[in-house]
N, C-alpha and C. Protein backbone atom coordinates (compact mmCIF):
# COMPACT_ATOMS: atom_id res chain seq x y z
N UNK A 1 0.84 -1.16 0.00
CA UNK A 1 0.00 0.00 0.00
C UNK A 1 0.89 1.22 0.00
N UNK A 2 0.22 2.16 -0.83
CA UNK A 2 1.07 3.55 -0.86
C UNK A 2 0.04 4.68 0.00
N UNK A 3 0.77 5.30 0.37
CA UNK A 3 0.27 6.76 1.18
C UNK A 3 0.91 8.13 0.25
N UNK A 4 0.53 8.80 0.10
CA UNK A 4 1.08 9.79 -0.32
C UNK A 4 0.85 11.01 0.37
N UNK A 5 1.91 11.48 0.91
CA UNK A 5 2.08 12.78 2.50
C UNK A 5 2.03 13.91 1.90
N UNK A 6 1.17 14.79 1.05
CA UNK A 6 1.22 16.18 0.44
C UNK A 6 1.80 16.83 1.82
N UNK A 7 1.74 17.11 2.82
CA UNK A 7 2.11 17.75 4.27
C UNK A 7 3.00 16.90 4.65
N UNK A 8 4.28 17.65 4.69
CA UNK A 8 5.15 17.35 5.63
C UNK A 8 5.56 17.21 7.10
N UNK A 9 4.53 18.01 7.12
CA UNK A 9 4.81 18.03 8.52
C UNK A 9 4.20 16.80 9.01
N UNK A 10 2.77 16.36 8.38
CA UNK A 10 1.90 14.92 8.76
C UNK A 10 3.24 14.09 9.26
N UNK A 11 2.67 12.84 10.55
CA UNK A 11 3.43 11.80 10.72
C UNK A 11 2.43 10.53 10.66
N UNK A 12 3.18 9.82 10.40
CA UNK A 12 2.36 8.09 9.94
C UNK A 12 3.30 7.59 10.82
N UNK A 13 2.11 6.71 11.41
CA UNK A 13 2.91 5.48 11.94
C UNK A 13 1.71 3.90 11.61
N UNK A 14 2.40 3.20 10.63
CA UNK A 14 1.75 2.17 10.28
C UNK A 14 1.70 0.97 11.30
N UNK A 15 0.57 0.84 11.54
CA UNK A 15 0.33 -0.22 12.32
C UNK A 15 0.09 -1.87 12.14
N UNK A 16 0.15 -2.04 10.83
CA UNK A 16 -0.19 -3.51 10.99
C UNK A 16 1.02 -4.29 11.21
N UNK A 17 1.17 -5.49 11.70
CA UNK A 17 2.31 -6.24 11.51
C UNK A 17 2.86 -7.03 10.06
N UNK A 18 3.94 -7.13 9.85
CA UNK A 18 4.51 -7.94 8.16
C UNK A 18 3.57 -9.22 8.57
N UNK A 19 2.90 -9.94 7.16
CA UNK A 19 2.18 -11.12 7.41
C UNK A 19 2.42 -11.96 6.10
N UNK A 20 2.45 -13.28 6.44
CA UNK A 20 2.47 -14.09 5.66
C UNK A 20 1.93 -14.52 5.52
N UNK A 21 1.20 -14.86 4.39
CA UNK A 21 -0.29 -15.47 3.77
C UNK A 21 -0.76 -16.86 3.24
N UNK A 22 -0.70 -18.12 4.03
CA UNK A 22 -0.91 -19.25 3.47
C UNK A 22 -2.22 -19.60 3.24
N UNK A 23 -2.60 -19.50 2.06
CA UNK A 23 -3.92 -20.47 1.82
C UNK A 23 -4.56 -21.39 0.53
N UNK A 24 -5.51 -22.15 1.25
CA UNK A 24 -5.99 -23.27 0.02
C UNK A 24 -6.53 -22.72 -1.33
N UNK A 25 -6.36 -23.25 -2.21
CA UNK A 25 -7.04 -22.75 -3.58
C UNK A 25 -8.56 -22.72 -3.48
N UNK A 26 -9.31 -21.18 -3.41
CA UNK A 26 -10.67 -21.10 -3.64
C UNK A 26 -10.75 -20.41 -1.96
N UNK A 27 -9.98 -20.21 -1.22
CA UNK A 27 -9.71 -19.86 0.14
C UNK A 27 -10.15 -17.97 -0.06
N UNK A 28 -10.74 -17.31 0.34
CA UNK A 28 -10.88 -15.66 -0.28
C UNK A 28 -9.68 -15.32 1.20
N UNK A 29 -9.04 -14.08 0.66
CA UNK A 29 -8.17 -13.37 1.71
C UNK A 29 -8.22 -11.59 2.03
N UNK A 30 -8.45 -11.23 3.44
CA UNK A 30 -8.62 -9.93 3.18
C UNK A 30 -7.04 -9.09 3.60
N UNK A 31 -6.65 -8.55 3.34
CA UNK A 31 -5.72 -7.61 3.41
C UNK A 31 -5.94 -6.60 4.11
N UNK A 32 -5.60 -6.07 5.03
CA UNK A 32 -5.45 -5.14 6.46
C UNK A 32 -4.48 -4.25 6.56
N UNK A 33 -4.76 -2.92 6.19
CA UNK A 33 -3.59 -1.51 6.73
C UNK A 33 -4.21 -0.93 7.65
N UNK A 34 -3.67 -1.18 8.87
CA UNK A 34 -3.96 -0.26 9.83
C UNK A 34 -2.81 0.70 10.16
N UNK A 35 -3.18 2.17 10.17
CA UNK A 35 -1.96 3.40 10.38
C UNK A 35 -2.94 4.46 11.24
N UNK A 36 -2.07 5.04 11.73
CA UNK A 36 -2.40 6.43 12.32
C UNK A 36 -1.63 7.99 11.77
N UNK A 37 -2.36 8.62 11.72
CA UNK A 37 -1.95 9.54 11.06
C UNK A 37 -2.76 10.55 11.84
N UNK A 38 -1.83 11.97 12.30
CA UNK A 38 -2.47 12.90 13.01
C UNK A 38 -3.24 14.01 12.26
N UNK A 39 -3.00 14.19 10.72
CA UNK A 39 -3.36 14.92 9.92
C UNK A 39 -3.72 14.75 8.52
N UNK A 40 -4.95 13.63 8.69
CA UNK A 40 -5.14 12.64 7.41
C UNK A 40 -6.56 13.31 6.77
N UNK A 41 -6.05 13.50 5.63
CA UNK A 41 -6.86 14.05 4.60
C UNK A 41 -7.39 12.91 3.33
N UNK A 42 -8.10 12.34 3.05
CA UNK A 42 -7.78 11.31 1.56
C UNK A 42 -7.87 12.17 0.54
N UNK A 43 -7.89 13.16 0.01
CA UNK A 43 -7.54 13.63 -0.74
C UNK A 43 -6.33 14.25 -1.29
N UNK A 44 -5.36 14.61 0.15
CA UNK A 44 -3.88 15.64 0.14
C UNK A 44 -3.05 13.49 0.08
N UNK A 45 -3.80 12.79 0.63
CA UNK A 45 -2.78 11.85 1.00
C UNK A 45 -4.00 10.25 1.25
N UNK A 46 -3.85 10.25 -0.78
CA UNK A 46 -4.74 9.00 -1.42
C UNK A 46 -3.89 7.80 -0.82
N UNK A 47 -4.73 6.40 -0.28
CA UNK A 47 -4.52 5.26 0.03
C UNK A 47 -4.62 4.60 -1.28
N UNK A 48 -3.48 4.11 -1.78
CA UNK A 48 -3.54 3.20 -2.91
C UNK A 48 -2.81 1.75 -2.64
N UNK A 49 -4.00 0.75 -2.74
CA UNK A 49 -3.43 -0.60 -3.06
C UNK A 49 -2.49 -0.85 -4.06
N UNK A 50 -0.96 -1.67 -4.21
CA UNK A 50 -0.24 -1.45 -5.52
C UNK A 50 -0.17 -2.88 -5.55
N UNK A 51 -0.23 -3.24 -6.75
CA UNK A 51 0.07 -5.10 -7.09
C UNK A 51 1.45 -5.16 -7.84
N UNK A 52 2.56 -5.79 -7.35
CA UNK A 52 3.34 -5.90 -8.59
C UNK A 52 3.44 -7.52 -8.86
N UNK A 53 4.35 -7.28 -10.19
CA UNK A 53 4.40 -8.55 -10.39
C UNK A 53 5.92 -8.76 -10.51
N UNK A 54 7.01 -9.79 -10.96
CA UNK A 54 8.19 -9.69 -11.19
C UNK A 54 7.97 -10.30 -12.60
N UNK A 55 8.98 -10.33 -13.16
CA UNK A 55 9.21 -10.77 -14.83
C UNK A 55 10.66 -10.69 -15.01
N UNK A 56 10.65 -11.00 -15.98
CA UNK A 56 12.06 -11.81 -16.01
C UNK A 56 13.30 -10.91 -15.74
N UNK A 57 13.06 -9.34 -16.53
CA UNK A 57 13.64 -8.36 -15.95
C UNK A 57 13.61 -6.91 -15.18
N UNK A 58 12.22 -7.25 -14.96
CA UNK A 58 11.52 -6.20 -14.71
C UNK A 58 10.72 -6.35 -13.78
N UNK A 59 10.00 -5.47 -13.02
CA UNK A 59 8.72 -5.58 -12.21
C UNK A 59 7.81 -4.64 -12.74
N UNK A 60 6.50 -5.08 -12.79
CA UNK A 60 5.08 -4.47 -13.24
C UNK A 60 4.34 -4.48 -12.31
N UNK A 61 3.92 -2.69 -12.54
CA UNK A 61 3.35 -2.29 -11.06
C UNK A 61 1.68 -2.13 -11.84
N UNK A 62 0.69 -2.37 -10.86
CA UNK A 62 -0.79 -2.08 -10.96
C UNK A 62 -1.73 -1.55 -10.17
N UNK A 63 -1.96 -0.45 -10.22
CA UNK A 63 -2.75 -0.02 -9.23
C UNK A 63 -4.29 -0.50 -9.04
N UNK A 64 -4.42 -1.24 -7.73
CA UNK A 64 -5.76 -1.61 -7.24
C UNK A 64 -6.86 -0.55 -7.19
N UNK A 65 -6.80 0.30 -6.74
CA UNK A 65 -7.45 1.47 -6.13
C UNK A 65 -6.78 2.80 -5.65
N UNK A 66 -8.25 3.59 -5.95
CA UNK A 66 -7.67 4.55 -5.23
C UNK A 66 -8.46 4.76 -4.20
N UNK A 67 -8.25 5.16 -2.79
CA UNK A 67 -9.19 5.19 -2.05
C UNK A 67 -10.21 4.01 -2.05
N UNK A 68 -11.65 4.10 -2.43
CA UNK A 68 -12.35 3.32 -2.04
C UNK A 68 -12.68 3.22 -3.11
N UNK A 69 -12.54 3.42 -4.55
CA UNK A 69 -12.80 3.15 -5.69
C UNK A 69 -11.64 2.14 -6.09
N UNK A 70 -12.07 1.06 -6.91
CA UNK A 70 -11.53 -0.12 -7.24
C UNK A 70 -10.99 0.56 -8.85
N UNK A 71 -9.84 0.40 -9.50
CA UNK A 71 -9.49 0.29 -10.45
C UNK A 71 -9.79 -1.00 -12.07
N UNK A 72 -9.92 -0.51 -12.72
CA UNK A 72 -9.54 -1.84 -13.59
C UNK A 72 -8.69 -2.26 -14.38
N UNK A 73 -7.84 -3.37 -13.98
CA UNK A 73 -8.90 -4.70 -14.18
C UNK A 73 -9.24 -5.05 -13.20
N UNK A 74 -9.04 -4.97 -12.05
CA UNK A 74 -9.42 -5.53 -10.73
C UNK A 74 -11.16 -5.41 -10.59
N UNK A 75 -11.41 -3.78 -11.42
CA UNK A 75 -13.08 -3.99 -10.72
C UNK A 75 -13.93 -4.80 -11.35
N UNK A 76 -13.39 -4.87 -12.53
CA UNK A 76 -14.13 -5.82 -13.81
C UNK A 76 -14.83 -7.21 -13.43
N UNK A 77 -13.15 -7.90 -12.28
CA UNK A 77 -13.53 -9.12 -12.08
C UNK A 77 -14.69 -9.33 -10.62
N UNK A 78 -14.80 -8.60 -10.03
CA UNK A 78 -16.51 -8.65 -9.55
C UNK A 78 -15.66 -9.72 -8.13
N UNK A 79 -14.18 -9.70 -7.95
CA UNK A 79 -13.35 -10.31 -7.14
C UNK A 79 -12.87 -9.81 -5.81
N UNK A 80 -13.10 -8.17 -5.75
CA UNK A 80 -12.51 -7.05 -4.74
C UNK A 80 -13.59 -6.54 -4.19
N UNK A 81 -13.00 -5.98 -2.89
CA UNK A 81 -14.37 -5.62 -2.04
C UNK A 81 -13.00 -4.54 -1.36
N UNK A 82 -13.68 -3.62 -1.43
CA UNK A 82 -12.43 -2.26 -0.46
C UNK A 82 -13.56 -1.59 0.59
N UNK A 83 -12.78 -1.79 1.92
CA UNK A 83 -13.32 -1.02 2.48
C UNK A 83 -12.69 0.29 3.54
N UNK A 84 -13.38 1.57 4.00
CA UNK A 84 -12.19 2.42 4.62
C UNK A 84 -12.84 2.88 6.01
N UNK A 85 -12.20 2.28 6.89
CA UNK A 85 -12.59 2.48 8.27
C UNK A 85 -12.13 3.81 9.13
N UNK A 86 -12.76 4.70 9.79
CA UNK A 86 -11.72 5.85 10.57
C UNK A 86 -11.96 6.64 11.69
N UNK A 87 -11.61 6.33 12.80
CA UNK A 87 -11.51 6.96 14.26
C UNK A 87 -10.06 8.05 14.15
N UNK A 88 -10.75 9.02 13.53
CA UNK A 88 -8.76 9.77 13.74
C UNK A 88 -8.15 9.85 15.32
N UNK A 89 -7.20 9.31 15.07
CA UNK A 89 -6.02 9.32 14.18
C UNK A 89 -6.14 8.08 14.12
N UNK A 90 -6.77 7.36 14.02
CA UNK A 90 -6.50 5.85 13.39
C UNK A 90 -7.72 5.31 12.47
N UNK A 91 -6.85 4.63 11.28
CA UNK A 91 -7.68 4.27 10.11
C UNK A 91 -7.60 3.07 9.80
N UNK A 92 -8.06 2.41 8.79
CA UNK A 92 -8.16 0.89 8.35
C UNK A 92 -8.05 0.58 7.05
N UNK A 93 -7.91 0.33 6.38
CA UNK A 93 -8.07 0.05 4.92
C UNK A 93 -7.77 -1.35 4.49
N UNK A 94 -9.45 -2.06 3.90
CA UNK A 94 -8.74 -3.38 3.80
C UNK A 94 -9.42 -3.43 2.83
N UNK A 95 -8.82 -4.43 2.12
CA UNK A 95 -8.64 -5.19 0.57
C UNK A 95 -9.24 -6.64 0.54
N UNK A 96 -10.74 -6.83 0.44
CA UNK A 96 -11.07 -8.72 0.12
C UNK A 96 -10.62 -8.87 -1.10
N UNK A 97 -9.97 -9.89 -1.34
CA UNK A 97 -10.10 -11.18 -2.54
C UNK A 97 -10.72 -11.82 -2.60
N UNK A 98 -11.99 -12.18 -3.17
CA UNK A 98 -12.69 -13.58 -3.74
C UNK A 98 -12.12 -14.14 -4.33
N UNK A 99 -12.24 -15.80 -4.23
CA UNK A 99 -12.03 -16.25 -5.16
C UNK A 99 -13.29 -16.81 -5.88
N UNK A 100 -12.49 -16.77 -7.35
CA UNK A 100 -13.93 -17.28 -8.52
C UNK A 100 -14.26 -18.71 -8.61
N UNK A 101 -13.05 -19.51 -8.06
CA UNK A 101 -13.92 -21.09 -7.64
C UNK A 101 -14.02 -21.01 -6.27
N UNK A 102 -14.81 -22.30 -6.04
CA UNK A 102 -15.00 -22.71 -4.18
C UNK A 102 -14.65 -24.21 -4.74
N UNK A 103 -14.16 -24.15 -3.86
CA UNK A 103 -13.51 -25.45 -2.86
C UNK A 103 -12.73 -26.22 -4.09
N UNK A 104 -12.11 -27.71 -3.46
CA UNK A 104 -11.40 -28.58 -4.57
C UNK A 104 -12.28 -28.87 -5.57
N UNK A 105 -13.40 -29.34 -5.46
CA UNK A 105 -13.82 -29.74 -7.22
C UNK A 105 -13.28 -28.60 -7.76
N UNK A 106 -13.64 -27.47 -7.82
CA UNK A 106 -13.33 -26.28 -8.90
C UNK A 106 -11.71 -26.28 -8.89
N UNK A 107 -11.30 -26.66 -8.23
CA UNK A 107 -9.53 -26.79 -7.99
C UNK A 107 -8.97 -27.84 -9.12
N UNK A 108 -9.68 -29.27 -8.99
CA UNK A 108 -9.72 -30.41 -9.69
C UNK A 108 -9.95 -30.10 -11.45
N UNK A 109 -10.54 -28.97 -11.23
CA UNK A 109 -11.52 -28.61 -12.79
C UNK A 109 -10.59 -27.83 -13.42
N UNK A 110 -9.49 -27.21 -12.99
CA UNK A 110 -8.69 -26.07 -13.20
C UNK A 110 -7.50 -27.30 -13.77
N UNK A 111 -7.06 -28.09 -12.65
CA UNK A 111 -5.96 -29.23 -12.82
C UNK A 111 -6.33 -30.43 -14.47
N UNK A 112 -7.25 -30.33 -14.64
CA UNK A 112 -8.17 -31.41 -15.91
C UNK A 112 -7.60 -30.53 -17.03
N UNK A 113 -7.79 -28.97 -16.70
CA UNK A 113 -7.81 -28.74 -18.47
C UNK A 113 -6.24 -27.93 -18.98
């Protein structure tokens, strides 16, 4: 996730912990930024989800959202759910993933073709 601080003087202090994400195929996952910020505007200082990818020499960046509006391709797939929580100075911003199968048959169906 990106923040962008138009005010310098603003201070962030991000709160969530680094997490590692194990799960089953068809498993949905939500994504969690919790920060505090004493002088948070979403407009001077947009919350953007960033996706990259790596490639062979390069990395490709994609923006999820801005704020609480979903970008596309992400909104297309009917897969994302954003939501923006806020008690100042503390905020939330989380990111669902659906997934488009459930459970192993649809896992099995993916492995067949």
């Amino acid at each position: 996730m990106t923040i962008n601080s138009a005010t310098p003087t603003s201070v962030i202090m991000l709160l969530s912990p680094g997490t590692e994400l194990l799960r089953h195929p068809g498993s949905d996952v939500t994504l969690q930024c919790d920060f505090r910020m004493d002088r948070f505007h979403p407009f001077a200082n947009p919350l953007v989800w960033r996706k990259s990818q790596c490639l062979i020499d390069t990395v490709e960046w994609s923006t999820v959202n801005v704020m609480g509006v979903l970008q596309d391709p992400f909104l297309s797939t009917g897969r994302f759910e954003i939501s923006f929580n806020q008690r100042p100075p503390n905020y939330n911003l989380a990111l669902k993933i659906t997934s488009k199968y459930t459970g192993l048959s649809a896992f099995s169906q993916i492995l067949k073709s």
